[in-house]
C-alpha atoms as a PDB file:
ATOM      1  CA  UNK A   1      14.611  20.949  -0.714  1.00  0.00           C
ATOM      2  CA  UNK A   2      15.165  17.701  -2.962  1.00  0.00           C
ATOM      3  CA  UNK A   3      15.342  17.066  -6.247  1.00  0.00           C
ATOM      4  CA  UNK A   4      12.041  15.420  -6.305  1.00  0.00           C
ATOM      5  CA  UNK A   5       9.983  17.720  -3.782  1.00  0.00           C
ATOM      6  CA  UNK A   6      11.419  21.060  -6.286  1.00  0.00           C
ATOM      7  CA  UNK A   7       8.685  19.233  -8.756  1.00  0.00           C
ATOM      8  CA  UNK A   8       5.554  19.072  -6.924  1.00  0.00           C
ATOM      9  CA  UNK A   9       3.137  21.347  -7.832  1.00  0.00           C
ATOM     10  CA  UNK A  10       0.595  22.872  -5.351  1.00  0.00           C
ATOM     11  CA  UNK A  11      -1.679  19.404  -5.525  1.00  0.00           C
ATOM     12  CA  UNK A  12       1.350  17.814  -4.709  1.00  0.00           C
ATOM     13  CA  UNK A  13       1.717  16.144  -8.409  1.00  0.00           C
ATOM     14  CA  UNK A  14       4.273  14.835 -10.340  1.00  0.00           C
ATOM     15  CA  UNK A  15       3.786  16.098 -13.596  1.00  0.00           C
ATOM     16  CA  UNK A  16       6.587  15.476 -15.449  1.00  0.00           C
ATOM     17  CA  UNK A  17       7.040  11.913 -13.966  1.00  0.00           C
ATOM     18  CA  UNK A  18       4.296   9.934 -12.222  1.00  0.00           C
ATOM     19  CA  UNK A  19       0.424  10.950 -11.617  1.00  0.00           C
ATOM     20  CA  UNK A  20       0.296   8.228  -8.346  1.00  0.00           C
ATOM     21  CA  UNK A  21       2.376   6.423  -6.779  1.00  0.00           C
ATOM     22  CA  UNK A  22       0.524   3.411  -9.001  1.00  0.00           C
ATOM     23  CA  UNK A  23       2.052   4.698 -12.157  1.00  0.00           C
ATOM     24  CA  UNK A  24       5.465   3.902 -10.954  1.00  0.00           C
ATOM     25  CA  UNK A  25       7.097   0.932 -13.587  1.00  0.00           C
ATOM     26  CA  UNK A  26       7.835  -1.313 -10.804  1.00  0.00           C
ATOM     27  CA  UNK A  27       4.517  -1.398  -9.384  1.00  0.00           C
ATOM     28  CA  UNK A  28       2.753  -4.481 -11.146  1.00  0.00           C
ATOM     29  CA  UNK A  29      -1.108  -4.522  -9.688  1.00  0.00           C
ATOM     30  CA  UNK A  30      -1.539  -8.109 -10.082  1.00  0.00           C
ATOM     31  CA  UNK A  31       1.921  -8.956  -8.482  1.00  0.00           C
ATOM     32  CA  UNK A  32       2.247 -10.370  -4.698  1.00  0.00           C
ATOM     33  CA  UNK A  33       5.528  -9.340  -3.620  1.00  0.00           C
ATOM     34  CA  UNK A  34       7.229  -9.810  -0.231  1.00  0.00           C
ATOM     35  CA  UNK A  35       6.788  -6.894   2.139  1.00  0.00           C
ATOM     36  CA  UNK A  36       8.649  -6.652   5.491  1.00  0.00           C
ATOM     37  CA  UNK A  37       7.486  -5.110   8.419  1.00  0.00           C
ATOM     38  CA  UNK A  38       8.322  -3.884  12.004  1.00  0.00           C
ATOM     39  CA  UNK A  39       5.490  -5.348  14.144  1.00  0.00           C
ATOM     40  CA  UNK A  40       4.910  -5.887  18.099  1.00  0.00           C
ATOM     41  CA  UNK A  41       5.051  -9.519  18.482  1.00  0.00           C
ATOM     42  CA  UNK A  42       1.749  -9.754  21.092  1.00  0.00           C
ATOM     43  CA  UNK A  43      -0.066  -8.116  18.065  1.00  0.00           C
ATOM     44  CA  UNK A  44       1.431 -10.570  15.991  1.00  0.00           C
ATOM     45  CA  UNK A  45       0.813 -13.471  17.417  1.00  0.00           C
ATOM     46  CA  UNK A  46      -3.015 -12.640  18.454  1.00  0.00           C
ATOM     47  CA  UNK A  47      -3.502 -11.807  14.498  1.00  0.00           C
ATOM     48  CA  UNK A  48      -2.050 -14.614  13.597  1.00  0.00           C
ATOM     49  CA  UNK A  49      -4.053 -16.790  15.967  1.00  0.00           C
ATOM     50  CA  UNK A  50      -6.959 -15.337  15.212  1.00  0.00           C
ATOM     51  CA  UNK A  51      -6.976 -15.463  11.347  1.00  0.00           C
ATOM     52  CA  UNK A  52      -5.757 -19.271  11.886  1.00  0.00           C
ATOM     53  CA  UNK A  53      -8.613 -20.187  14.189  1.00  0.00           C
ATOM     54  CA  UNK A  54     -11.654 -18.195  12.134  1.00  0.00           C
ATOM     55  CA  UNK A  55     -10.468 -19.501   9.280  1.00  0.00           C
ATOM     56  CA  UNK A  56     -11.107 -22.833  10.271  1.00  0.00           C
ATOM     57  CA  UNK A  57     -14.503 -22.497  10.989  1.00  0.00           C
ATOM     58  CA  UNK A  58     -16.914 -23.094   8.453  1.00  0.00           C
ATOM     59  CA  UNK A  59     -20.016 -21.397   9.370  1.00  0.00           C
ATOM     60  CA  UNK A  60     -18.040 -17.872   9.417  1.00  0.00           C
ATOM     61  CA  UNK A  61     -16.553 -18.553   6.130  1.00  0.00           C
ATOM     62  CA  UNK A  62     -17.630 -15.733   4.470  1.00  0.00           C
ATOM     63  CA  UNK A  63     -16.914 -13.356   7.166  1.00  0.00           C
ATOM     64  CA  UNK A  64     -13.364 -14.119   7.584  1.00  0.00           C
ATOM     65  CA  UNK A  65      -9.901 -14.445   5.800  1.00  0.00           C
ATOM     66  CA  UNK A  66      -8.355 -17.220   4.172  1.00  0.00           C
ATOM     67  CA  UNK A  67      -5.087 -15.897   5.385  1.00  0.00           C
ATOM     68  CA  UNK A  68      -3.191 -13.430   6.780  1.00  0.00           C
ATOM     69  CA  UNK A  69      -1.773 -12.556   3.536  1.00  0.00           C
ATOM     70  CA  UNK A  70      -5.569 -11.738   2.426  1.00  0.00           C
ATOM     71  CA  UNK A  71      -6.232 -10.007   5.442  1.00  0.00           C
ATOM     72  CA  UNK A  72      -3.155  -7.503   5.337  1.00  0.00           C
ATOM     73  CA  UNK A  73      -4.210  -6.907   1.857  1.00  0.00           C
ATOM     74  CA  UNK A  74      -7.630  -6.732   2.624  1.00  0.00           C
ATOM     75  CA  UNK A  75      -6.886  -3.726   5.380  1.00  0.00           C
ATOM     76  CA  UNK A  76      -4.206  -1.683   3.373  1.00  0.00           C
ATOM     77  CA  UNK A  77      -6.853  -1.457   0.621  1.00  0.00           C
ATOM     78  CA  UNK A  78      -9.749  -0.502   2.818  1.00  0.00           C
ATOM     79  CA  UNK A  79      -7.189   1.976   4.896  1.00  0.00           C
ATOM     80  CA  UNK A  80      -5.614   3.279   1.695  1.00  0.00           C
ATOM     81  CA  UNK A  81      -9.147   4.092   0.309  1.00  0.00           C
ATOM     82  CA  UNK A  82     -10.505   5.824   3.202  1.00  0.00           C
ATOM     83  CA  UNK A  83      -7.010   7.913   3.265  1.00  0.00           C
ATOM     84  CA  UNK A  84      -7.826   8.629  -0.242  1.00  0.00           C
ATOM     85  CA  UNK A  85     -11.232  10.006   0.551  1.00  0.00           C
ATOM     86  CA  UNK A  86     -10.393  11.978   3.658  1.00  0.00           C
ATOM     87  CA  UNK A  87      -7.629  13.123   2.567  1.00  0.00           C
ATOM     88  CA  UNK A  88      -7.472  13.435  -1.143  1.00  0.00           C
ATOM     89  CA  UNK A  89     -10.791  14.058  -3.072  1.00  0.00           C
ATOM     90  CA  UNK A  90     -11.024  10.298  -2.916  1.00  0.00           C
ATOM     91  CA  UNK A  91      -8.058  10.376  -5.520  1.00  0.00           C
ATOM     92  CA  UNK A  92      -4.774   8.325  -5.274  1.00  0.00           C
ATOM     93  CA  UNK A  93      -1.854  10.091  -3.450  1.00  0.00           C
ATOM     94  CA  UNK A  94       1.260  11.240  -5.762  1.00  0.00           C
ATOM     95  CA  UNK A  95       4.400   9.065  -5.265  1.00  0.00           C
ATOM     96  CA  UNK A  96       6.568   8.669  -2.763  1.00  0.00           C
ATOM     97  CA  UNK A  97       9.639  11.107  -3.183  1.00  0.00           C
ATOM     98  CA  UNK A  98      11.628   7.708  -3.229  1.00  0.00           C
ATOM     99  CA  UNK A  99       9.952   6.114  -6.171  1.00  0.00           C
ATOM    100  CA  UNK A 100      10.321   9.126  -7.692  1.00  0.00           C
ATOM    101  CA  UNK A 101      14.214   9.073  -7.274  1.00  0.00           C
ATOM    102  CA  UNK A 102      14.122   5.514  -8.515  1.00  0.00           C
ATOM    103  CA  UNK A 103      11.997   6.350 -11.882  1.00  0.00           C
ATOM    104  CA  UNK A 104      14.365   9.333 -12.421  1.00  0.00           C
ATOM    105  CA  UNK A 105      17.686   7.280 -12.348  1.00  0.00           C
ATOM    106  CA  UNK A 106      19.184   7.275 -15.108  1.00  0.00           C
ATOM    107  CA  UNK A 107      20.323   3.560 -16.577  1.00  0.00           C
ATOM    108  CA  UNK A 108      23.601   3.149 -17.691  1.00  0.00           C
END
């Protein structure tokens, strides 16, 4: 068992450490950071098309991204919230065992 999973409790909390994985110190919630994924590139390229053409049409507007950045967002907040609610009293989910690690190394 790791170091990290030795301190879960049964609700599968942090106590000692972090509450959710958005109490870590490196998350910053108004931050955009870079994010890299593994993606097919048909899927890719029809998202990409299709924010790029909706996006450019003015009577959708407001039905439809700005961007594919906002859209991304826009579904990991919806999918992390219905996550939440299915499958955690609607509560955030603990930390990742590696941010864990990374808020338990020591500095020096």
């Amino acid at each position: 068992m790791a170091a990290s999973e030795a301190n879960v409790v049964p609700n599968g909390t942090y106590p000692d450490i972090l509450q959710t994985a958005v109490d870590d110190p490196a998350i910053k919630p108004d931050r955009n950071g870079y994010r890299s994924f593994y993606v097919s590139d048909a899927v890719f390229a029809r998202f990409r098309a299709a924010v790029h053409w909706t996006s450019r049409r003015p009577e959708i507007a407001d039905r439809v991204h700005d961007n594919m950045s906002v859209a991304v967002e826009e579904f990991m907040r919806e999918t992390a919230a219905r996550l939440e609610s299915e499958f955690n009293d609607g509560k955030f989910f603990p930390p990742t065992p590696k941010q864990v690690r990374r808020v338990r190394k020591p500095r020096g």
